[in-house]
C-alpha atoms as a PDB file:
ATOM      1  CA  UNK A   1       4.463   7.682  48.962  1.00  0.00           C
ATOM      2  CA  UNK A   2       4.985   4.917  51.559  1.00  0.00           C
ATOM      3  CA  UNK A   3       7.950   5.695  54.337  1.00  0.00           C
ATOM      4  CA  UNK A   4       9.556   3.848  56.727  1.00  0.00           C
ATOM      5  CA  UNK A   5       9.667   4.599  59.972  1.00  0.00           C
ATOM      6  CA  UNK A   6      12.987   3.800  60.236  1.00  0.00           C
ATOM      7  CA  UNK A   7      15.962   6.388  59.406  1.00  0.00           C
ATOM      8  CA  UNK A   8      18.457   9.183  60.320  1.00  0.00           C
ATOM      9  CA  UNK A   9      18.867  12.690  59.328  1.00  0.00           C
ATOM     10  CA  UNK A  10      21.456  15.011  60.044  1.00  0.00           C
ATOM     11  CA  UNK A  11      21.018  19.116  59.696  1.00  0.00           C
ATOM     12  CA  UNK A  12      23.754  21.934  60.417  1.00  0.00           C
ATOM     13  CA  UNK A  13      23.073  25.687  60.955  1.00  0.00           C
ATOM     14  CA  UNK A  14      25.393  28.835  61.379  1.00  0.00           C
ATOM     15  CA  UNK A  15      24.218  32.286  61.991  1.00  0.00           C
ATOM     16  CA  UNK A  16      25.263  35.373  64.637  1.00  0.00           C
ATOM     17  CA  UNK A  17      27.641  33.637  66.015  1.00  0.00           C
ATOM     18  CA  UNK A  18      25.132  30.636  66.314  1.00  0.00           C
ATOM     19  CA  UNK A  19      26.240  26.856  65.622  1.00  0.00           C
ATOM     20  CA  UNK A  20      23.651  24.325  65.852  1.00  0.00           C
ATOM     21  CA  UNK A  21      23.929  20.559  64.900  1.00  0.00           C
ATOM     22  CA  UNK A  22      20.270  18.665  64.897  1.00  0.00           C
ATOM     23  CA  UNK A  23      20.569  14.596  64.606  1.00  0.00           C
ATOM     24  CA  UNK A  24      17.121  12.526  64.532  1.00  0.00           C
ATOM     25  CA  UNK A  25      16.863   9.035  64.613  1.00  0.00           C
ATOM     26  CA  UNK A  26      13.387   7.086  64.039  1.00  0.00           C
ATOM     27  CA  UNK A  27      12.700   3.235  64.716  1.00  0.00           C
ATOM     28  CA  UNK A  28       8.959   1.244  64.218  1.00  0.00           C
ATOM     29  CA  UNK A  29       6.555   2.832  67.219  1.00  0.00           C
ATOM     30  CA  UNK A  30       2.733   1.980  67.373  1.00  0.00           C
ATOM     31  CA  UNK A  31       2.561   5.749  68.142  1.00  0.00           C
ATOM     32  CA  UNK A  32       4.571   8.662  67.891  1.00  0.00           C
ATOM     33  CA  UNK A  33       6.769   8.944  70.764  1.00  0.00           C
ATOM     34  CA  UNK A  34       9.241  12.180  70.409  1.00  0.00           C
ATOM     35  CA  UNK A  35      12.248  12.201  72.669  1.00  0.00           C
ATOM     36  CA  UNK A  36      14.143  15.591  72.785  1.00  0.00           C
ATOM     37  CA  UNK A  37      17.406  15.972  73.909  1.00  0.00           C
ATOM     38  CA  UNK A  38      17.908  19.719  74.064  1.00  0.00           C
ATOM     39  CA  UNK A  39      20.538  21.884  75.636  1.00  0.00           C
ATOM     40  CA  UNK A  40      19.508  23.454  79.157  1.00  0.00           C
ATOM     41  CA  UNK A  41      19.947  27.360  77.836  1.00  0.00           C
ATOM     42  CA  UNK A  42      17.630  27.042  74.983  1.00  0.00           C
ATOM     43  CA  UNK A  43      15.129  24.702  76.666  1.00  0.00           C
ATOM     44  CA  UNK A  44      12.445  27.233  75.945  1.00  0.00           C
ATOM     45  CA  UNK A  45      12.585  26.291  72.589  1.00  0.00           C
ATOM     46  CA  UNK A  46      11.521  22.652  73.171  1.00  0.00           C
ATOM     47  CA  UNK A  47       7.392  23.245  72.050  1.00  0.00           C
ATOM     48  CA  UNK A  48       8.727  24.512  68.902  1.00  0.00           C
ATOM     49  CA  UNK A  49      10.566  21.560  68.065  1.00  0.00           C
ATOM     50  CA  UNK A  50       8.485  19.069  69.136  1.00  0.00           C
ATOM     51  CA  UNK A  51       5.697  21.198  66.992  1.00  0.00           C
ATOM     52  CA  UNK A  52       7.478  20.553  63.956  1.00  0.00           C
ATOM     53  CA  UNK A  53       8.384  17.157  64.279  1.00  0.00           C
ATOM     54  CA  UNK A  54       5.281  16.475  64.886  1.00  0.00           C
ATOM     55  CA  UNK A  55       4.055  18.089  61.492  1.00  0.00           C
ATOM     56  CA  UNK A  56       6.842  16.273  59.215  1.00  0.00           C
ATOM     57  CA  UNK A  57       6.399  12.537  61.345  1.00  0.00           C
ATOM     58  CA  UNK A  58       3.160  11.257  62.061  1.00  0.00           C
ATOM     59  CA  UNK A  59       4.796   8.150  63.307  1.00  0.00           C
ATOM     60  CA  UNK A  60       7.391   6.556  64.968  1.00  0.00           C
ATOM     61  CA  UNK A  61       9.916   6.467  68.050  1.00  0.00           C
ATOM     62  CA  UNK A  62      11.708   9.572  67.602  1.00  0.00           C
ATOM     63  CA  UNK A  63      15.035  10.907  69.192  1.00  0.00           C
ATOM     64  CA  UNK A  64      15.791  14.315  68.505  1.00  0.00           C
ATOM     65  CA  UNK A  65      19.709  15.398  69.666  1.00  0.00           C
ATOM     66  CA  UNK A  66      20.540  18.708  69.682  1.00  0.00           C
ATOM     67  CA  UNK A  67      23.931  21.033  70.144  1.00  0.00           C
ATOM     68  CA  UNK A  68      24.532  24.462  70.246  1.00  0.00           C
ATOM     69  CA  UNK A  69      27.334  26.905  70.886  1.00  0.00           C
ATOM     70  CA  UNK A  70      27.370  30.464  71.044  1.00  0.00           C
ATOM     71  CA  UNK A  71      30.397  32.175  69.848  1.00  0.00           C
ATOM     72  CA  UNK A  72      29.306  35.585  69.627  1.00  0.00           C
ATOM     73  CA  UNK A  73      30.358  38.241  71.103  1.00  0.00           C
ATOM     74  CA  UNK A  74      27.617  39.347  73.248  1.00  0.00           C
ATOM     75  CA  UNK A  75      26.618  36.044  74.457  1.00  0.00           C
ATOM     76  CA  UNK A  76      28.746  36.857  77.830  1.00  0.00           C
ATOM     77  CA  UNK A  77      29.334  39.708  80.360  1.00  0.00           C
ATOM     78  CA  UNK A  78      31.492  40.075  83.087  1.00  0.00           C
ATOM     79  CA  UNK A  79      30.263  41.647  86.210  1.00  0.00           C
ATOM     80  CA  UNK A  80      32.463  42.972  89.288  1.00  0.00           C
ATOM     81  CA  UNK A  81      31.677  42.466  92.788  1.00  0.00           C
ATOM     82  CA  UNK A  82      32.144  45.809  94.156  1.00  0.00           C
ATOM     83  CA  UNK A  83      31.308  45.070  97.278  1.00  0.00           C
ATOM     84  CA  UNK A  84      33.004  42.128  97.681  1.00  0.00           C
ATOM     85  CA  UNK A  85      36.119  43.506  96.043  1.00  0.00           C
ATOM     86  CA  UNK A  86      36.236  46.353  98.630  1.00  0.00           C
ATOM     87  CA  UNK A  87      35.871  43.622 101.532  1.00  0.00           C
ATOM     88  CA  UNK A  88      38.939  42.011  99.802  1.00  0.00           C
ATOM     89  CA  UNK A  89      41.171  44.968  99.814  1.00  0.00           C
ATOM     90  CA  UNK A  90      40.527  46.064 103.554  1.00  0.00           C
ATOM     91  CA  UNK A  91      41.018  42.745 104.936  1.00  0.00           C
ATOM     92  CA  UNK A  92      44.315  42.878 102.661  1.00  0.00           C
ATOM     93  CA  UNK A  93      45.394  46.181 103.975  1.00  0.00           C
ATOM     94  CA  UNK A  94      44.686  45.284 107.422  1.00  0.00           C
ATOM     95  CA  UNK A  95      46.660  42.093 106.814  1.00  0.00           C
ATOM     96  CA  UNK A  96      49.847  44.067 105.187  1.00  0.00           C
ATOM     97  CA  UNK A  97      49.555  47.059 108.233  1.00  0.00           C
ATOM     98  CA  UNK A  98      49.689  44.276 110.981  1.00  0.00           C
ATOM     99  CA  UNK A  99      52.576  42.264 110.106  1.00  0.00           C
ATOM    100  CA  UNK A 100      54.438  45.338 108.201  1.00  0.00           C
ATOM    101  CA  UNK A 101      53.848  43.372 105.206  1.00  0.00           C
ATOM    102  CA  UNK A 102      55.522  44.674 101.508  1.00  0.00           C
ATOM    103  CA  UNK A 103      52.630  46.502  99.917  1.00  0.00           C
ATOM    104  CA  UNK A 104      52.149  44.869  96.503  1.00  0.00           C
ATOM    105  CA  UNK A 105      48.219  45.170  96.165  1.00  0.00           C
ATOM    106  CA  UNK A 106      47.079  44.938  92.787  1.00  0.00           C
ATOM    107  CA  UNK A 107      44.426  44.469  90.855  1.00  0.00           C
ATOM    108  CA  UNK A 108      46.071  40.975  89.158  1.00  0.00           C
ATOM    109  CA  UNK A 109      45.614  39.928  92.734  1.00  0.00           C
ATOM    110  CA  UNK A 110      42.362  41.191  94.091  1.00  0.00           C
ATOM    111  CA  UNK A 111      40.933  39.476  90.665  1.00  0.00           C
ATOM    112  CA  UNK A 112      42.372  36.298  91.339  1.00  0.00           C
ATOM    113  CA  UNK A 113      40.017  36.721  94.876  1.00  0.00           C
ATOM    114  CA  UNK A 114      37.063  33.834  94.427  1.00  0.00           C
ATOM    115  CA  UNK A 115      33.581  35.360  92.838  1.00  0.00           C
ATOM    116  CA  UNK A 116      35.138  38.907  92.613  1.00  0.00           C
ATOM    117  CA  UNK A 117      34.572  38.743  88.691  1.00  0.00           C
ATOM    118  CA  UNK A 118      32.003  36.703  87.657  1.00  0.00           C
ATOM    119  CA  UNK A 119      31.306  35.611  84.216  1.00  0.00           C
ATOM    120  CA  UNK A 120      27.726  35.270  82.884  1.00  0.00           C
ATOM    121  CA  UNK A 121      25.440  34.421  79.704  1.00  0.00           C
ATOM    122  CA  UNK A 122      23.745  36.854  78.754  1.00  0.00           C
ATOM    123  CA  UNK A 123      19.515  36.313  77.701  1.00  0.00           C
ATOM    124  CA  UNK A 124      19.038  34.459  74.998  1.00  0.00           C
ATOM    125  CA  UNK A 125      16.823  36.203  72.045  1.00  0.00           C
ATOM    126  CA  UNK A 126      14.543  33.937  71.003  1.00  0.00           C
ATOM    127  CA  UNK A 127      13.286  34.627  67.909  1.00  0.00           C
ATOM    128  CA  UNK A 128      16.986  35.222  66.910  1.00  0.00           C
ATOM    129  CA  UNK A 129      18.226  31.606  68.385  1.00  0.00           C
ATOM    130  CA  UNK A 130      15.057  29.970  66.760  1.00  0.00           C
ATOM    131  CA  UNK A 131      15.599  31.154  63.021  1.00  0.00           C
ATOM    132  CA  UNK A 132      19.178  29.509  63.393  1.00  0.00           C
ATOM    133  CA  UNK A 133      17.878  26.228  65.139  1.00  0.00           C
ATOM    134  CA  UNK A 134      14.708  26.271  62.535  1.00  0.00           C
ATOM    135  CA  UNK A 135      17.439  25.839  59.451  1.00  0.00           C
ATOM    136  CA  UNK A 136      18.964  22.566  61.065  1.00  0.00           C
ATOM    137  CA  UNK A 137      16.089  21.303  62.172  1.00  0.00           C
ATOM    138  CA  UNK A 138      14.431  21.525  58.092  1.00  0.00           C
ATOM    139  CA  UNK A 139      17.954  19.913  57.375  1.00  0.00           C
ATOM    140  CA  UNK A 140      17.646  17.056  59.398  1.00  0.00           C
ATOM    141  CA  UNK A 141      13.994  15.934  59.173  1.00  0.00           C
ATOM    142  CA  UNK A 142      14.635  17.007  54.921  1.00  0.00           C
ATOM    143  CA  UNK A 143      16.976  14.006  55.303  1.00  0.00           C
ATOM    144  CA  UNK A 144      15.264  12.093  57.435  1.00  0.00           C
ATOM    145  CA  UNK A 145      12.213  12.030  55.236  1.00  0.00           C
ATOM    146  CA  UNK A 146      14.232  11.203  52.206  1.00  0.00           C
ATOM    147  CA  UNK A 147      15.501   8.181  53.526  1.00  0.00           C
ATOM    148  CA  UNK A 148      12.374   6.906  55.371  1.00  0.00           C
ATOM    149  CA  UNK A 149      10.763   7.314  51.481  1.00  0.00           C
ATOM    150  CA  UNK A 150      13.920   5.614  50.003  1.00  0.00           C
ATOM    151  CA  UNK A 151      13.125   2.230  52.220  1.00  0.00           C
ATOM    152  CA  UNK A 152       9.361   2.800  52.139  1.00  0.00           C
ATOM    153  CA  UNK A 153       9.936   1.867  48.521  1.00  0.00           C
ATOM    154  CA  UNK A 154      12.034  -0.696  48.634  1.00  0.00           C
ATOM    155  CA  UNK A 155       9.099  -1.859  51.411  1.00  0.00           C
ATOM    156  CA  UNK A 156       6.178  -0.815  48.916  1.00  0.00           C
ATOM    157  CA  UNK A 157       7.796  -2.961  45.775  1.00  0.00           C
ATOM    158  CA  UNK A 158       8.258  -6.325  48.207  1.00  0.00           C
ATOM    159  CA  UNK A 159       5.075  -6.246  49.154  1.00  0.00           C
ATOM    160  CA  UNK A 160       3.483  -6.174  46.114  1.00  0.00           C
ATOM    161  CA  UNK A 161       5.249  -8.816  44.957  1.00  0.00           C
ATOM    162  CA  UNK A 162       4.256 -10.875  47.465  1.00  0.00           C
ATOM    163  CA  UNK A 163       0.582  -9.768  47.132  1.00  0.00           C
ATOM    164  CA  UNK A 164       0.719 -11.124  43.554  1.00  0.00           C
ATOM    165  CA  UNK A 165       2.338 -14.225  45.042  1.00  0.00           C
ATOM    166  CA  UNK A 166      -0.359 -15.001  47.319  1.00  0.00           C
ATOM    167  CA  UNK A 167      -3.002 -14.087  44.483  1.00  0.00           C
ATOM    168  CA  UNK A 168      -1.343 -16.832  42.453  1.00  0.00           C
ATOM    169  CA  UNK A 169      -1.752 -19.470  45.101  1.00  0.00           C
ATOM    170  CA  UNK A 170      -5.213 -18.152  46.225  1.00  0.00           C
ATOM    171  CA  UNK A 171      -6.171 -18.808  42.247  1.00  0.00           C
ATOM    172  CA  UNK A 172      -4.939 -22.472  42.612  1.00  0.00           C
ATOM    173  CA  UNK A 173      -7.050 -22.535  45.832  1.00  0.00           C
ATOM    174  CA  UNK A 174     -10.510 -21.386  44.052  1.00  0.00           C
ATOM    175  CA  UNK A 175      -9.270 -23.990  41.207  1.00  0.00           C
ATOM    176  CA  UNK A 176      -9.107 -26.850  43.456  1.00  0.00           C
ATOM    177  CA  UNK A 177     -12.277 -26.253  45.328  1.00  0.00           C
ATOM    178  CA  UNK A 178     -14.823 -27.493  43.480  1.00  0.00           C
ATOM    179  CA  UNK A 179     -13.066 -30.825  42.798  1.00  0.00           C
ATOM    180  CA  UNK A 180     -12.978 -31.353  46.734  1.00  0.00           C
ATOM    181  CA  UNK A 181     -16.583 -31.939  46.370  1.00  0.00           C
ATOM    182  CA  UNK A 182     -16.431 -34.147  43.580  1.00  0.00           C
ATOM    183  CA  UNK A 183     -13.818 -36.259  44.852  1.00  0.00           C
ATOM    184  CA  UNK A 184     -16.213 -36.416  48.084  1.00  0.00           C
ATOM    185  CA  UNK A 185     -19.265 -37.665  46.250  1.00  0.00           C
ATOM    186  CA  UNK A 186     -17.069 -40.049  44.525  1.00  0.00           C
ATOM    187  CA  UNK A 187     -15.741 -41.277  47.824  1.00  0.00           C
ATOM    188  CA  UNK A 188     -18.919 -41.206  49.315  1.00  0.00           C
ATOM    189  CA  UNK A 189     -20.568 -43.818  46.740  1.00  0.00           C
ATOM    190  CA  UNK A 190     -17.587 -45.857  46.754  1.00  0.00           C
ATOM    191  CA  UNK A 191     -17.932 -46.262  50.777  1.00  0.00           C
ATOM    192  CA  UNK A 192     -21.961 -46.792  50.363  1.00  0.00           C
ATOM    193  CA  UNK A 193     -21.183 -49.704  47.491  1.00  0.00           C
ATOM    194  CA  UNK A 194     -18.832 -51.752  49.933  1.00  0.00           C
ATOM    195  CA  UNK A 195     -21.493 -51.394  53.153  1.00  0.00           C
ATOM    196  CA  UNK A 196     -24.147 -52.388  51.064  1.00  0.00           C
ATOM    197  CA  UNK A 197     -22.588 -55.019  48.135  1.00  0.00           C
ATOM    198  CA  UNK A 198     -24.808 -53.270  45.800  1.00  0.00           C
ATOM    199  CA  UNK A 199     -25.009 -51.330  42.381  1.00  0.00           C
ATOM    200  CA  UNK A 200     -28.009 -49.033  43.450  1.00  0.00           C
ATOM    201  CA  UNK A 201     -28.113 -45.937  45.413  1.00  0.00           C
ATOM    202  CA  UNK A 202     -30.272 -43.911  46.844  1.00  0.00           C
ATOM    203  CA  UNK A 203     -29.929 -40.702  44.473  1.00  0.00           C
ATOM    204  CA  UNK A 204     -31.693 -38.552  46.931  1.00  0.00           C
ATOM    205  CA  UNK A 205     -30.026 -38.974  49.475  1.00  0.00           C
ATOM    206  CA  UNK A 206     -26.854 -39.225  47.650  1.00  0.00           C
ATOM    207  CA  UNK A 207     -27.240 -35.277  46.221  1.00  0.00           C
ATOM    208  CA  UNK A 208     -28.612 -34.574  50.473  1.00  0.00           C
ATOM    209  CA  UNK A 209     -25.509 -35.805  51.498  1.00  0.00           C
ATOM    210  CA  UNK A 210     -23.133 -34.057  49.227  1.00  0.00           C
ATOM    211  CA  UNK A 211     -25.059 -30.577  48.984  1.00  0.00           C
ATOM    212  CA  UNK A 212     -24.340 -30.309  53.022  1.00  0.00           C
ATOM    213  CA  UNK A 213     -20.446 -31.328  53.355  1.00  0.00           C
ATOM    214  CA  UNK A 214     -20.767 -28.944  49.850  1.00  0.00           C
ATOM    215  CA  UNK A 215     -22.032 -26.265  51.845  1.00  0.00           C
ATOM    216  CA  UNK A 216     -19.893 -27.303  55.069  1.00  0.00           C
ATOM    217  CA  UNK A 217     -16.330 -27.083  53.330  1.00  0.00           C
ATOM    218  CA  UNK A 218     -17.747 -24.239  50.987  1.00  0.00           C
ATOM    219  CA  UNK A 219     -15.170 -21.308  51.033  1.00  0.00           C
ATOM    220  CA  UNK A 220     -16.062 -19.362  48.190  1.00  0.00           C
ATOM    221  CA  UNK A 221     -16.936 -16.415  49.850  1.00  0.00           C
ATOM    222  CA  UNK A 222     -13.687 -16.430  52.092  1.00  0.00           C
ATOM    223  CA  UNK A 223     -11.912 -16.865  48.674  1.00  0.00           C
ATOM    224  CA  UNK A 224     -13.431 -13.668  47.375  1.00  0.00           C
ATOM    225  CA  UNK A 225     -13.257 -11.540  50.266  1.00  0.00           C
ATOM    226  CA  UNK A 226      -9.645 -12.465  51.012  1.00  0.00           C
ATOM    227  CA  UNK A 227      -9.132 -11.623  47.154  1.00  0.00           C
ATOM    228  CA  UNK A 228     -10.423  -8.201  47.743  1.00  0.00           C
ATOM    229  CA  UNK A 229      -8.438  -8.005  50.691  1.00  0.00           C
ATOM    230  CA  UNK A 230      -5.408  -8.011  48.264  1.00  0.00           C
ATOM    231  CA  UNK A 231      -6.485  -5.611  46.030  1.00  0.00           C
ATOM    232  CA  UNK A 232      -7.499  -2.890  48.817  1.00  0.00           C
ATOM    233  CA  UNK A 233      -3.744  -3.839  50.297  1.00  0.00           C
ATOM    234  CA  UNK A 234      -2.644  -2.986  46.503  1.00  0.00           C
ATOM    235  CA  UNK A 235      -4.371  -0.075  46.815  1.00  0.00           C
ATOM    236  CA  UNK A 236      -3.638   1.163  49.916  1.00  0.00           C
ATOM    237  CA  UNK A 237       0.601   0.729  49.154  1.00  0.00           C
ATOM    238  CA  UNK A 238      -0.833   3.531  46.211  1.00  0.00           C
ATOM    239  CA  UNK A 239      -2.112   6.429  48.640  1.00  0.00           C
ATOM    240  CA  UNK A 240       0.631   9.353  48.302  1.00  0.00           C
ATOM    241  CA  UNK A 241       0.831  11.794  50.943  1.00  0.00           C
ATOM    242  CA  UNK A 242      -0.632   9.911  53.776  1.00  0.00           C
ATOM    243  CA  UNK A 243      -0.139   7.342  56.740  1.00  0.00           C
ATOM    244  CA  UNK A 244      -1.396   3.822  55.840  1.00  0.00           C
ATOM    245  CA  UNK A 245       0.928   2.202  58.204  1.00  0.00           C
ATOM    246  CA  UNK A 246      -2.418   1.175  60.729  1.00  0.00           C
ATOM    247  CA  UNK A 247      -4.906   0.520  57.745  1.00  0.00           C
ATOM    248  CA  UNK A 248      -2.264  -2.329  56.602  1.00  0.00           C
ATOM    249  CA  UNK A 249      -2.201  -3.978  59.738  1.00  0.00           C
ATOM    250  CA  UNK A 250      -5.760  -3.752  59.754  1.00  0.00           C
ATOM    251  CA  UNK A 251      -6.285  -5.616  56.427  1.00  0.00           C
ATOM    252  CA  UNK A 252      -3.418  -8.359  57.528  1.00  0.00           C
ATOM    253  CA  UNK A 253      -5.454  -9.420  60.375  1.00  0.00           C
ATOM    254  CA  UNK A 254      -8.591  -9.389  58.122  1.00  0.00           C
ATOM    255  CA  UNK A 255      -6.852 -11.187  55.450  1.00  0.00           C
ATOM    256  CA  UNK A 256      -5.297 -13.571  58.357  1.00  0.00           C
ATOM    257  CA  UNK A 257      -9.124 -14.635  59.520  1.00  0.00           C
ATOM    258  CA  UNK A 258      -9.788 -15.824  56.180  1.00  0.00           C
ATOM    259  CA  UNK A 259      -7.110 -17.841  55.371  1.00  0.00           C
ATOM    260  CA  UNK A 260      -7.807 -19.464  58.800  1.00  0.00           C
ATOM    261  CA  UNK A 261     -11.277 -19.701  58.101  1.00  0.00           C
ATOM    262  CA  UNK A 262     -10.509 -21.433  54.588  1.00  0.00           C
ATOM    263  CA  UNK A 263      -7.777 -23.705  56.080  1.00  0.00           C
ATOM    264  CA  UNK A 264     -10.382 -25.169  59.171  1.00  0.00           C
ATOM    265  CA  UNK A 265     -13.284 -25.290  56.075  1.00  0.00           C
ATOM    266  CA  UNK A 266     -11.192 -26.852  53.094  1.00  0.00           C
ATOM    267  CA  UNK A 267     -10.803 -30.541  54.127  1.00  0.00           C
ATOM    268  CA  UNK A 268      -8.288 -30.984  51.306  1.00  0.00           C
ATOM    269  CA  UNK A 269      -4.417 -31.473  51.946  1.00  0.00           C
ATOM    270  CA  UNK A 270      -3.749 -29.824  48.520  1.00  0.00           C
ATOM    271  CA  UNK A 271      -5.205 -26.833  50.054  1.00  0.00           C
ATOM    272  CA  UNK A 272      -4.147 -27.117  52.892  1.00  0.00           C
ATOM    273  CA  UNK A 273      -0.706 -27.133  51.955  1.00  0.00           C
ATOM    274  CA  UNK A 274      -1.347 -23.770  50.072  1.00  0.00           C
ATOM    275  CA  UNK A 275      -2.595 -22.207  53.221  1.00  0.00           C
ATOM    276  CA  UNK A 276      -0.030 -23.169  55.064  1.00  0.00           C
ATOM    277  CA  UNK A 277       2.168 -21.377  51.809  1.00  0.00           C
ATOM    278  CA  UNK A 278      -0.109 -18.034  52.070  1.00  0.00           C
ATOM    279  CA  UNK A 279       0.183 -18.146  55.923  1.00  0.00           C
ATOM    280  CA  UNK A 280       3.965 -17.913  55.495  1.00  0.00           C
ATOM    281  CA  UNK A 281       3.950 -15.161  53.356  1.00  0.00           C
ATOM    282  CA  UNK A 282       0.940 -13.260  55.291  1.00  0.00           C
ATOM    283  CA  UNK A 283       3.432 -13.288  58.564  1.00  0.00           C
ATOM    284  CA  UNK A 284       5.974 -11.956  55.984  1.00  0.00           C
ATOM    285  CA  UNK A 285       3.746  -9.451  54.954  1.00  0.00           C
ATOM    286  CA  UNK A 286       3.214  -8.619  58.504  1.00  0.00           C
ATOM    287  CA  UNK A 287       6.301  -7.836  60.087  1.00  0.00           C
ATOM    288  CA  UNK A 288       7.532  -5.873  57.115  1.00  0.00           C
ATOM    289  CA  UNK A 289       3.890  -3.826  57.733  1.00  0.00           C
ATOM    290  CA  UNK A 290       5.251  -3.015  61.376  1.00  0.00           C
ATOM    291  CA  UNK A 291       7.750  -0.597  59.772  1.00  0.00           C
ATOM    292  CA  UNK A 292       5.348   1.574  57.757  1.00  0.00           C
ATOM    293  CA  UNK A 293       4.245   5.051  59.003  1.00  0.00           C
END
């Protein structure tokens, strides 16, 4: 199925005390560029992200915004200074003996001392923090996916549309050619007739003249290839399962030569103008190719 690379997806996770919230959001990249934004305690986990963005988006400018908090109960400690808490009281005591102060040491007070209790996060268990992240994660790209298929569709159907579009015109094309040489010849013998106030021609040289601006404005073959250019584009919108984003734009600047190449060959303004018309659409065709994985 054809995706987008455009989309968001949104994932949320709760376990052991565990809340994570995963948000991804995915424009049109050449490449696949993966921006994590990750929380500083469970930076570790970073490789493992990336890792499975990387297997679920081939393609794409990806931003990846992550939030956690820990509300369990083990995910803190509080550790005492002792020896800082013992410095505290003698310098207190020797403060209350010099100036015959009222002894009201306490611990309320020595606590309130800077650094005497200090509070700290506890290590992180990995395995346990990544089976909660993993479930968010699923969530988000899950949604993520969905929508990038939901547009590639929408994407897939335009495009074929104007395929068959350009197939229509490109028939009127192959219609019209063969006249241009007729019309030529006709031309031609009309011109000779005037320079030379005569009823004869020279046959011979007649046919030699047409058969080369015949084979000079010839586009048959650009005709047929640019036809089959179509149909592998048809194709190609068909593939399930599979990047075609890069093949496409390979087969647009194919198709692109040969419309140029029929447009410089033709000679005809009929045609012309029906270059110009598959032109149009082709750059159409193009920029809506720029947003296909």
């Amino acid at each position: 199925m054809i995706r987008s690379m455009t989309g968001f997806g949104r994932g949320e996770s709760q376990g052991d005390g565990k809340e994570f919230v995963v948000e991804i959001k995915t424009v049109n990249h050449r490449y696949s560029d993966i921006f994590i934004k990750i929380p500083r305690p469970i930076s570790f986990l970073e490789d493992k992200v990336r890792e499975m963005v990387n297997k679920s988006l081939s393609r794409g400018k990806i931003d990846v915004y992550i939030s956690y908090d820990d509300y369990s109960e083990d995910s803190k400690s509080v550790l005492l200074d002792e020896s800082l808490a013992k410095t505290y009281i003698k310098a207190v005591e020797l403060l209350r003996d010099k100036y015959s102060l009222k002894d009201d040491i306490s611990v309320s007070l020595i606590a309130r001392f800077p650094d005497i209790l200090k509070v700290e996060k506890n290590e992180e268990d990995a395995e346990s923090i990544w089976s909660v992240l993993k479930v968010a994660l699923e969530n988000a790209l899950s949604s993520l996916v969905i929508m990038r298929q939901n547009e590639g569709n929408e994407l897939k159907n335009n495009l074929l549309e104007r395929a068959s579009y350009i197939e229509g015109v490109l028939k009127e094309i192959s219609h019209r050619s063969p006249e241009v040489v007729k019309e030529y010849k006709q031309r031609l013998e009309n011109r000779i007739k005037e320079l030379m106030d005569q009823q004869t021609i020279d046959e011979g040289r007649m046919a030699m003249e047409v058969a080369i601006f015949a084979d000079r404005c010839s586009i048959d073959e650009e005709i047929v290839r640019l036809g089959s250019h179509i149909s592998q584009m048809r194709e190609t919108l068909n593939i399930q399962n599979q990047p075609v984003g890069r093949k496409l734009d390979f087969l647009m600047q194919e198709m692109n030569r040969e419309i140029n190449t029929i447009g410089s060959k033709a000679n005809d303004l009929y045609i012309g103008k029906n270059v110009v018309e598959i032109k149009s659409e082709l750059e159409k065709i193009r920029e809506q190719i720029q947003n296909i994985e």
